[in-house]
Protein backbone atom coordinates (compact mmCIF):
# COMPACT_ATOMS: atom_id res chain seq x y z
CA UNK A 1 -32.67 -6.50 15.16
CA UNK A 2 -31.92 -10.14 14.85
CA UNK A 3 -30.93 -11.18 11.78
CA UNK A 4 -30.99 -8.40 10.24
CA UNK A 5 -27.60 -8.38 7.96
CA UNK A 6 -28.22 -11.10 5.74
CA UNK A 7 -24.93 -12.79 4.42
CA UNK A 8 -23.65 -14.68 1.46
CA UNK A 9 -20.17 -17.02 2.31
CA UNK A 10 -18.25 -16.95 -0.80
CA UNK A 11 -14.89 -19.97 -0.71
CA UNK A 12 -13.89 -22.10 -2.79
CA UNK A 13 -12.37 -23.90 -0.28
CA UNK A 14 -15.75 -25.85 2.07
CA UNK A 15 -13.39 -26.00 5.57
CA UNK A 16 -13.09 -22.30 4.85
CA UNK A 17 -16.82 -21.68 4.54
CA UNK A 18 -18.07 -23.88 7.77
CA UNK A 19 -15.60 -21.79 9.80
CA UNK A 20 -16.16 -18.56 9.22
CA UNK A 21 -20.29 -19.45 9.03
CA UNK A 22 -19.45 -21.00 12.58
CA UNK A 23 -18.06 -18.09 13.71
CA UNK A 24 -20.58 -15.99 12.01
CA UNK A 25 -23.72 -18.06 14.09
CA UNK A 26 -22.36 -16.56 17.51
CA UNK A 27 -23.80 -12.95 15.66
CA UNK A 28 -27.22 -12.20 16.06
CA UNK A 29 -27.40 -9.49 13.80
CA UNK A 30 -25.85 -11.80 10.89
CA UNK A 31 -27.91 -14.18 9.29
CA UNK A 32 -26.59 -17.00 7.05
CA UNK A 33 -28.73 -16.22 3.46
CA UNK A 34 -26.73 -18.46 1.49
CA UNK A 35 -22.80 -19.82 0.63
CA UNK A 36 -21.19 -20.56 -2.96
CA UNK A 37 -18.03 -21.88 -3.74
CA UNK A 38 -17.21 -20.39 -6.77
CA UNK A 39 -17.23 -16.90 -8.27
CA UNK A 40 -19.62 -17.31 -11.34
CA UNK A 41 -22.29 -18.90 -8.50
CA UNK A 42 -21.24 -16.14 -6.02
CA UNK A 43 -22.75 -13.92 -8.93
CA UNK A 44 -25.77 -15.96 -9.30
CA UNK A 45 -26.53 -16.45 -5.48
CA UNK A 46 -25.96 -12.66 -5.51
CA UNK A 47 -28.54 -12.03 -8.01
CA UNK A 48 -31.27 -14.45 -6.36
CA UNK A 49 -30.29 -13.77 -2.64
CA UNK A 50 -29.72 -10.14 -2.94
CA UNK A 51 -27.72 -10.03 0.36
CA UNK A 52 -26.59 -7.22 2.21
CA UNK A 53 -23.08 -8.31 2.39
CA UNK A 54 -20.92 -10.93 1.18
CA UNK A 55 -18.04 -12.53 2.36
CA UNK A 56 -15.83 -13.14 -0.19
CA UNK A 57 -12.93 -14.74 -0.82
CA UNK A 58 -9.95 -13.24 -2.79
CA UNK A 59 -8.08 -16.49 -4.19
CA UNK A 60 -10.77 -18.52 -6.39
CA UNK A 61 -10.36 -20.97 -9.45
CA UNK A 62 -11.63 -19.03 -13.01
CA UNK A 63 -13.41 -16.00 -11.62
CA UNK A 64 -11.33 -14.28 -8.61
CA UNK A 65 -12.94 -12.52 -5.91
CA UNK A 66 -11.95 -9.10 -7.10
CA UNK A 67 -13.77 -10.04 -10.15
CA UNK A 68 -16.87 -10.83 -8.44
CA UNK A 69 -16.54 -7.55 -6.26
CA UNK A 70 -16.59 -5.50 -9.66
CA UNK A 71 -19.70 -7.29 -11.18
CA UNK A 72 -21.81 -6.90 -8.21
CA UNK A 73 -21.07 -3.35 -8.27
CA UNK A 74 -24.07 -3.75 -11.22
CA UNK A 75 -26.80 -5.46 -9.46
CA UNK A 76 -29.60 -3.25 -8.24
CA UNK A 77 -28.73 -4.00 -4.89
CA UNK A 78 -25.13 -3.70 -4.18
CA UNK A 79 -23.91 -5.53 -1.26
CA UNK A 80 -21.21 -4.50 0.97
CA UNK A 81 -17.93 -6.32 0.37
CA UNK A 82 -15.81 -8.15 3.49
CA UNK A 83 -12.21 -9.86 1.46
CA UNK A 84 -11.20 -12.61 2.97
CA UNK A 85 -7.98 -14.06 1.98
CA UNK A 86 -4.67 -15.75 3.75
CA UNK A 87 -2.59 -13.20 1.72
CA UNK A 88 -2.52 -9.68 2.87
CA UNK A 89 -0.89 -8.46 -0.68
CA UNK A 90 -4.50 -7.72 -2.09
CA UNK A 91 -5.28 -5.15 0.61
CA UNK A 92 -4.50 -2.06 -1.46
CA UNK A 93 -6.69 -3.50 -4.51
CA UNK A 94 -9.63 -4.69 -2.13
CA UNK A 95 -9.95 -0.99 -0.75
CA UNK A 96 -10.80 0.30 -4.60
CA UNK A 97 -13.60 -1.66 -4.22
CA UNK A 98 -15.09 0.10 -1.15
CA UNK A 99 -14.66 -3.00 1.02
CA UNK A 100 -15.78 -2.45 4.36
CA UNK A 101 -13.29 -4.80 5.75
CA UNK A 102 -10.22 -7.60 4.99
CA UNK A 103 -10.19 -9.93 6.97
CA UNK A 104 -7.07 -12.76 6.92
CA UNK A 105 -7.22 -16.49 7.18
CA UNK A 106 -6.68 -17.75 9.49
CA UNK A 107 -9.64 -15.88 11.06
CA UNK A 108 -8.68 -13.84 14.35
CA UNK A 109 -12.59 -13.36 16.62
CA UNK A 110 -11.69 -10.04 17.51
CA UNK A 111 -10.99 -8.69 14.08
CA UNK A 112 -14.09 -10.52 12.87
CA UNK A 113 -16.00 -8.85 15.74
CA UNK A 114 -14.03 -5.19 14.34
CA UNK A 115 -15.39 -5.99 10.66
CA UNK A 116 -19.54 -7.00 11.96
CA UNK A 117 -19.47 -3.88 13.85
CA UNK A 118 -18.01 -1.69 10.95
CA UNK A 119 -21.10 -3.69 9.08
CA UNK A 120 -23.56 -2.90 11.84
CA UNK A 121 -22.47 0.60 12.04
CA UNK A 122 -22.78 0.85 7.87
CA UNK A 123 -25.73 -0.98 7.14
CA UNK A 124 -28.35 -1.09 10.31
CA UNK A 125 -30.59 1.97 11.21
CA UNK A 126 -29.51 4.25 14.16
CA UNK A 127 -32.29 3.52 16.64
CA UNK A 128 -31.89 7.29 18.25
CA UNK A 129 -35.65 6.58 20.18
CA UNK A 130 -34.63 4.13 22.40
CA UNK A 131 -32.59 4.78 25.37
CA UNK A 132 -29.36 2.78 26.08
CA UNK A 133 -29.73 -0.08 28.17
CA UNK A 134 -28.19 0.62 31.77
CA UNK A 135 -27.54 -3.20 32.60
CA UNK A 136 -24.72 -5.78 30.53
CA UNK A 137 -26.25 -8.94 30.25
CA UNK A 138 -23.95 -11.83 30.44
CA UNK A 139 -25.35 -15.44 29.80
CA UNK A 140 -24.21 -18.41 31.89
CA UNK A 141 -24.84 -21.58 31.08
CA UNK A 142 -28.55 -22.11 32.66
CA UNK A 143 -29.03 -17.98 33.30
CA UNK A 144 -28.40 -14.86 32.48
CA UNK A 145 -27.00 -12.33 34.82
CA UNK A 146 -27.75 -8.20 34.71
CA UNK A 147 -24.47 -6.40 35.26
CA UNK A 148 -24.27 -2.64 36.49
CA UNK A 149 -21.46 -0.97 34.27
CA UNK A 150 -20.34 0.15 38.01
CA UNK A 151 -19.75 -2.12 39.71
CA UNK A 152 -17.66 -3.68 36.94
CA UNK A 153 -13.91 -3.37 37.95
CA UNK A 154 -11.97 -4.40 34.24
CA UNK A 155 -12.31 -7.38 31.81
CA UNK A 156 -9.42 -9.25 30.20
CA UNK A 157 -8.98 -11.57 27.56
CA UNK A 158 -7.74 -15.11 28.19
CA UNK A 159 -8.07 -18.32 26.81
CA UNK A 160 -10.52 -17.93 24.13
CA UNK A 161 -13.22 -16.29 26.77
CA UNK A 162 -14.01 -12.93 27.65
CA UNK A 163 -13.83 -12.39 31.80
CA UNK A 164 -15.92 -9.80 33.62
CA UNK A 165 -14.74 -9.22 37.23
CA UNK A 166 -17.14 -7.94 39.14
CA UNK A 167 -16.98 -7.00 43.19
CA UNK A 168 -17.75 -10.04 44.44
CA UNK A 169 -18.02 -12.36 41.19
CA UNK A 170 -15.90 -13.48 37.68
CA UNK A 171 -18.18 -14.01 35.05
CA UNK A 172 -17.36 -15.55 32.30
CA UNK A 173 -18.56 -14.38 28.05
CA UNK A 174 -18.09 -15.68 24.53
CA UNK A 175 -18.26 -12.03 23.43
CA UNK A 176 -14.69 -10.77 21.92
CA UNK A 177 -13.28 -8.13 24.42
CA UNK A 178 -13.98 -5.77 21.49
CA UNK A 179 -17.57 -6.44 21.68
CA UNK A 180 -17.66 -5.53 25.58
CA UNK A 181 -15.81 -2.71 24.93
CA UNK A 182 -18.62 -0.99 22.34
CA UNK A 183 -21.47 -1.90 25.06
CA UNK A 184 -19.60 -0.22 27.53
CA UNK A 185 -19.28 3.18 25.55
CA UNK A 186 -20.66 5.91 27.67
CA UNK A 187 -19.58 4.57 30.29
CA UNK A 188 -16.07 4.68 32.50
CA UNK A 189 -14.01 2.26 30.84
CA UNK A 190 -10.58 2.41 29.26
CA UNK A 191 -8.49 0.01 26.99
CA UNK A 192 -5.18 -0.10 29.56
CA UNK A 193 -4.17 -3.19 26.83
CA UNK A 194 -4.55 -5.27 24.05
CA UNK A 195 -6.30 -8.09 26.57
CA UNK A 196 -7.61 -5.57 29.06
CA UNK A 197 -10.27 -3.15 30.11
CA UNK A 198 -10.47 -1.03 33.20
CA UNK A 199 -13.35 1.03 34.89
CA UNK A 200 -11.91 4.05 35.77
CA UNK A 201 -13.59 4.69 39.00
CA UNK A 202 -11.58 2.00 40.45
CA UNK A 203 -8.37 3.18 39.39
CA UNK A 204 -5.94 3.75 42.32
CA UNK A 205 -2.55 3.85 41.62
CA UNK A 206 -0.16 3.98 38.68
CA UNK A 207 3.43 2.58 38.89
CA UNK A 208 6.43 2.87 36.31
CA UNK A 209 7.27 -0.74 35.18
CA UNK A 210 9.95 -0.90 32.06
CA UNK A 211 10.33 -0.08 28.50
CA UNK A 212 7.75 3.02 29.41
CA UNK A 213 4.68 0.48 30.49
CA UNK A 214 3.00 0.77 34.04
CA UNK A 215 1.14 -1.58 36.81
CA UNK A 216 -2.39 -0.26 37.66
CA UNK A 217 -3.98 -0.96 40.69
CA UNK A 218 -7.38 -0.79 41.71
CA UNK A 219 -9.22 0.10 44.35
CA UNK A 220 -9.59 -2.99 46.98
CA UNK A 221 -7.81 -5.15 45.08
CA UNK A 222 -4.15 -7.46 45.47
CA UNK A 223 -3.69 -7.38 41.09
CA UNK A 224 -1.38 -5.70 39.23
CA UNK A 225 -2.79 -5.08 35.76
CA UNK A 226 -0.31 -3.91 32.86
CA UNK A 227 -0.49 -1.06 31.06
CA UNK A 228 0.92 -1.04 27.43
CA UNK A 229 3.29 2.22 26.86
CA UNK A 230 0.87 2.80 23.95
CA UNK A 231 -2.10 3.49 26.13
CA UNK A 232 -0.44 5.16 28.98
CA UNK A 233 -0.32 8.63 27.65
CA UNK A 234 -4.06 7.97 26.77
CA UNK A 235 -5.17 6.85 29.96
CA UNK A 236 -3.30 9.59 32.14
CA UNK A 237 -5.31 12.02 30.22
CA UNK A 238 -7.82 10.44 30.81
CA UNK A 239 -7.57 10.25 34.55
CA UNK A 240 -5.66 13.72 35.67
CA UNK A 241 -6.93 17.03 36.29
């Protein structure tokens, strides 16, 4: 559902805020309820608001954001906690407070995307009536196009875009690779590498490379894709008999 997470932006620090809140917009299922930049008016926002998560910074002036975490723990409606901070030392004490995620400054899009879908998964209804839908939609600029999982061959990762290669097409997506990578579940894809995904259909040949990584090739095709030595064991499983 659109908008349904409703979210409260907690920095002291404004450049901080409109960032992740401009990152936040390319969600649909996070909606902007509110921002403070303090903790006493995180609190108060909190209290009027009553968001399902907020956002919250670690490092503030007075009243820090582990503070803050601990007092909303008495509201009636306790929002879920996401720390963000540009120290990772607070980790440990941001996981007593049943944070769903921690996210460091500055912001990486594909941990953010890891965090909203730990959010989605935590507080949005399993819709277990309706079906999965069979097609990827991918919006260009002036259209949208309807992509059969199969007759996707991989999608990598490079400059700041998400690319889809189809047979006969490269599409282009603001979606993290991440984000492709949970609407393709179910279907034949595997993570052969940090930037790339691979249908598994198309798979054709495997060839030693060095320090224990591979080149895949696919079906049809002239490229070489790597494969990280920390997904090879994983994928041969997947693949052999």
């Amino acid at each position: 559902m659109m908008g349904s997470i409703q979210a409260l932006i907690v920095d002291d620090e404004r450049f901080s805020r409109e960032e992740l809140i401009y990152l936040l917009q390319s969600y649909d299922s996070i909606l902007i309820a509110g921002e403070a930049d303090s903790g006493e008016k995180a609190i108060m926002k909190a209290i009027q608001l009553q968001p399902d998560v907020i956002f919250l910074d670690v490092e503030m002036p007075k009243m820090n954001g582990m503070e803050v975490a601990k007092s909303v723990q008495e509201l009636r409606k306790v929002p879920a906690i996401v720390f963000t901070t540009a120290y990772p030392d607070f980790a440990v004490e941001a996981f007593r407070h049943e944070a769903v995620d921690y996210l460091l400054k500055p912001f990486d899009e594909e941990q953010l995307g890891d965090a909203i879908a730990r959010l989605e998964k935590k507080l949005q209804p399993v819709e277990t009536t309706v079906s999965r839908p069979s097609k990827l939609a991918v919006e260009g600029d002036d259209e949208i196009h309807y992509l059969s999982p199969a007759d996707i061959l991989y999608v990598y990762r490079e400059d700041r875009l998400t690319k889809i290669v189809g047979k006969d097409h490269v599409y282009e997506s603001k979606w993290t690779l991440k984000q492709v990578e949970e609407r393709l579940k179910g279907f034949s894809f595997f993570r052969i590498h940090k930037s790339y995904l691979v249908n598994l259909q198309y798979v054709d040949r495997l060839t030693p490379w060095f320090n224990g990584a591979y080149q895949l090739e696919l079906k049809g095709r002239n490229e070489k894709l790597s494969v990280s030595r920390n997904y090879v064991k994983g994928l041969r499983k997947q693949l052999e008999l």
